[in-house]
C-alpha atoms as a PDB file:
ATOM      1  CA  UNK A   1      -1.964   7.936   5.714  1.00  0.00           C
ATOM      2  CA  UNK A   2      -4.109   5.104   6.689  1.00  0.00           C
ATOM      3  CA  UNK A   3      -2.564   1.349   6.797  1.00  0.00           C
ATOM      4  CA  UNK A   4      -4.398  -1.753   7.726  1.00  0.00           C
ATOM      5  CA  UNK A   5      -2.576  -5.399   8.001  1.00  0.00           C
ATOM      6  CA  UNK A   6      -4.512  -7.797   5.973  1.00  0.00           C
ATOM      7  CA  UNK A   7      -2.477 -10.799   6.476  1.00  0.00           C
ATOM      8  CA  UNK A   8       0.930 -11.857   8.116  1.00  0.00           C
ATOM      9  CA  UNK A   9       3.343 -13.525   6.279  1.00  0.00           C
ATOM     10  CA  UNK A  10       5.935 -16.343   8.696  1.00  0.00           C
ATOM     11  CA  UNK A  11       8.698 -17.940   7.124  1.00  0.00           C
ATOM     12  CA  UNK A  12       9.453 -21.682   7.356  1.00  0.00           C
ATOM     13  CA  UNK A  13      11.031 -22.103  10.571  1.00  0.00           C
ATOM     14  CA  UNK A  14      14.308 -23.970   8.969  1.00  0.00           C
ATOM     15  CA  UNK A  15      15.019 -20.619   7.156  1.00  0.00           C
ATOM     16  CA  UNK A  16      14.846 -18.050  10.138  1.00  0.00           C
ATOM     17  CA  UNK A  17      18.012 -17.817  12.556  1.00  0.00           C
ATOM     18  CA  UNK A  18      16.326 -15.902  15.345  1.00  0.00           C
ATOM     19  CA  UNK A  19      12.820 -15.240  16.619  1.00  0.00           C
ATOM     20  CA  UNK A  20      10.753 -12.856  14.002  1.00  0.00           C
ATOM     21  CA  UNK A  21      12.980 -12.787  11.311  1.00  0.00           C
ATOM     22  CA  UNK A  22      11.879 -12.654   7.828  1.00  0.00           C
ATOM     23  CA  UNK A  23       7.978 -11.818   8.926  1.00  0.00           C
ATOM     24  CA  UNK A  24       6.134  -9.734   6.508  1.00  0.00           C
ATOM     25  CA  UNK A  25       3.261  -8.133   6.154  1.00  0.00           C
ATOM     26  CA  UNK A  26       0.578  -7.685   3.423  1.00  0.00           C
ATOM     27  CA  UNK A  27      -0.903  -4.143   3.959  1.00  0.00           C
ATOM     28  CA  UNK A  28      -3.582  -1.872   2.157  1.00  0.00           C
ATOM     29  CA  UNK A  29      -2.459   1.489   1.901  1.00  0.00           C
ATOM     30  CA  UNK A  30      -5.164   4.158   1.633  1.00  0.00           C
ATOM     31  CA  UNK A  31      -5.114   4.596  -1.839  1.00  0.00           C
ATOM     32  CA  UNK A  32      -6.305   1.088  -2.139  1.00  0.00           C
ATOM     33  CA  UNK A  33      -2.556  -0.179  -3.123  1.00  0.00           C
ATOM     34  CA  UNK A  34      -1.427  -3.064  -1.730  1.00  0.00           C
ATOM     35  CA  UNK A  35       2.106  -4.261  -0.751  1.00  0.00           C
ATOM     36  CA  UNK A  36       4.333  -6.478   1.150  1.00  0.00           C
ATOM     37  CA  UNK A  37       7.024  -4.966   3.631  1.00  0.00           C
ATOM     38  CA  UNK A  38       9.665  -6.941   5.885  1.00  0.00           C
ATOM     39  CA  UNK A  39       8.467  -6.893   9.754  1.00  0.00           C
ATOM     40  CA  UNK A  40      10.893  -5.196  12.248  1.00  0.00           C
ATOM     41  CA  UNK A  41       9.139  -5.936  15.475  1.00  0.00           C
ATOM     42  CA  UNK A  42       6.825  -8.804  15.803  1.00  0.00           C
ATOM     43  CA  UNK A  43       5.168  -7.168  19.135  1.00  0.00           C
ATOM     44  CA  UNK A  44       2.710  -5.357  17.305  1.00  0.00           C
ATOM     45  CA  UNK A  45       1.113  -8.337  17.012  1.00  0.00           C
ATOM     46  CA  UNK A  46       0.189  -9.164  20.501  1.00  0.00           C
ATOM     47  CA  UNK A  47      -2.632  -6.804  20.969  1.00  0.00           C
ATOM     48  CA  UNK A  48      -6.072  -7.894  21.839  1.00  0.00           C
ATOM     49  CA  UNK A  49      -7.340  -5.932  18.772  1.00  0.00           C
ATOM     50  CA  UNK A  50      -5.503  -8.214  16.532  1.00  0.00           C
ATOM     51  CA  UNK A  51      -7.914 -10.878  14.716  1.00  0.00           C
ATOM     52  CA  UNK A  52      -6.437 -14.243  14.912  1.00  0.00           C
ATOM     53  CA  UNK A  53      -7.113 -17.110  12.790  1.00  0.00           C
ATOM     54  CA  UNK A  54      -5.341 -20.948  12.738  1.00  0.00           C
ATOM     55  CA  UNK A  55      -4.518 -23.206   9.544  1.00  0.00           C
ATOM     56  CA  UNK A  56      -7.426 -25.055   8.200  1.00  0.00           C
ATOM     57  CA  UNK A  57      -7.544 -26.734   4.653  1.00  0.00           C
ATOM     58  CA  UNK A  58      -5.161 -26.288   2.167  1.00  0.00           C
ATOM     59  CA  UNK A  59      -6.315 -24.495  -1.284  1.00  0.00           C
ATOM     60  CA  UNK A  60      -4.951 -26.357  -4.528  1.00  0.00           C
ATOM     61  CA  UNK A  61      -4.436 -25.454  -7.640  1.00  0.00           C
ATOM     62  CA  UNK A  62      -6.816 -27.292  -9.679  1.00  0.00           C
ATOM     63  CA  UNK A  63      -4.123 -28.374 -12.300  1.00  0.00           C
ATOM     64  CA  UNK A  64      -1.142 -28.879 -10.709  1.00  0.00           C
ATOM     65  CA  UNK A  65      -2.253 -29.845  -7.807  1.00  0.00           C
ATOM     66  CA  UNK A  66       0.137 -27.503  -5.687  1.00  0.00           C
ATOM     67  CA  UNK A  67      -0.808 -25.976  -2.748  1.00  0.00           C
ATOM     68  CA  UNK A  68      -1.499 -22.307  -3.321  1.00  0.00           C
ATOM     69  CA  UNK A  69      -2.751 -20.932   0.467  1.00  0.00           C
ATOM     70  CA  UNK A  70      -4.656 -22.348   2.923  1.00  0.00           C
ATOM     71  CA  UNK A  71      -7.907 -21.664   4.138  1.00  0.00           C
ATOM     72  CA  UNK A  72      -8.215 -19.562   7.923  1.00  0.00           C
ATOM     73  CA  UNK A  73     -10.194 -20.452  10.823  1.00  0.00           C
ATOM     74  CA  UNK A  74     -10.931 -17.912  12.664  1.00  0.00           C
ATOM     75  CA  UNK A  75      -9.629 -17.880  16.765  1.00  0.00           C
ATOM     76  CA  UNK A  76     -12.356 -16.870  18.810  1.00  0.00           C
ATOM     77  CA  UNK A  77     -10.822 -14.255  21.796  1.00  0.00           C
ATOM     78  CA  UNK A  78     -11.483 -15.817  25.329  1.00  0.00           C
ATOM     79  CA  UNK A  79     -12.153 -12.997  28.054  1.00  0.00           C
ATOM     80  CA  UNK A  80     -10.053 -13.057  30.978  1.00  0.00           C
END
């Protein structure tokens, strides 16, 4: 079955006890269903295949006010 990552999820550093604990992962199953499953080894993410983006503007919600997401920048790879 195919699986693709379509965004990391990193907890607030305050909450974790050790490195890579409570990362999850938003992935698209092949069916089209998406879901959200706990992280067991954060490694996976150090390929040079992975896409990766930094923390621009937050995205409010227009009523509250309350910050909802944030908007991603992506990282551009630097050969070397």
């Amino acid at each position: 079955m195919s699986r693709e990552v379509i965004a990391v999820l990193m907890p607030k550093k305050k909450r974790q006890s050790k490195a890579g604990e409570g990362v999850q992962a938003l992935v698209r199953l092949e069916d089209g269903e998406v879901i959200v499953e706990d992280v067991d080894d954060t490694a996976v993410f150090a390929g040079q295949d992975v896409a990766r983006f930094r923390q621009a503007m937050a995205i409010k919600d227009p009523e509250t006010r309350e910050v909802i997401g944030y908007e991603m920048e992506p990282i551009t790879k630097v050969a070397g």
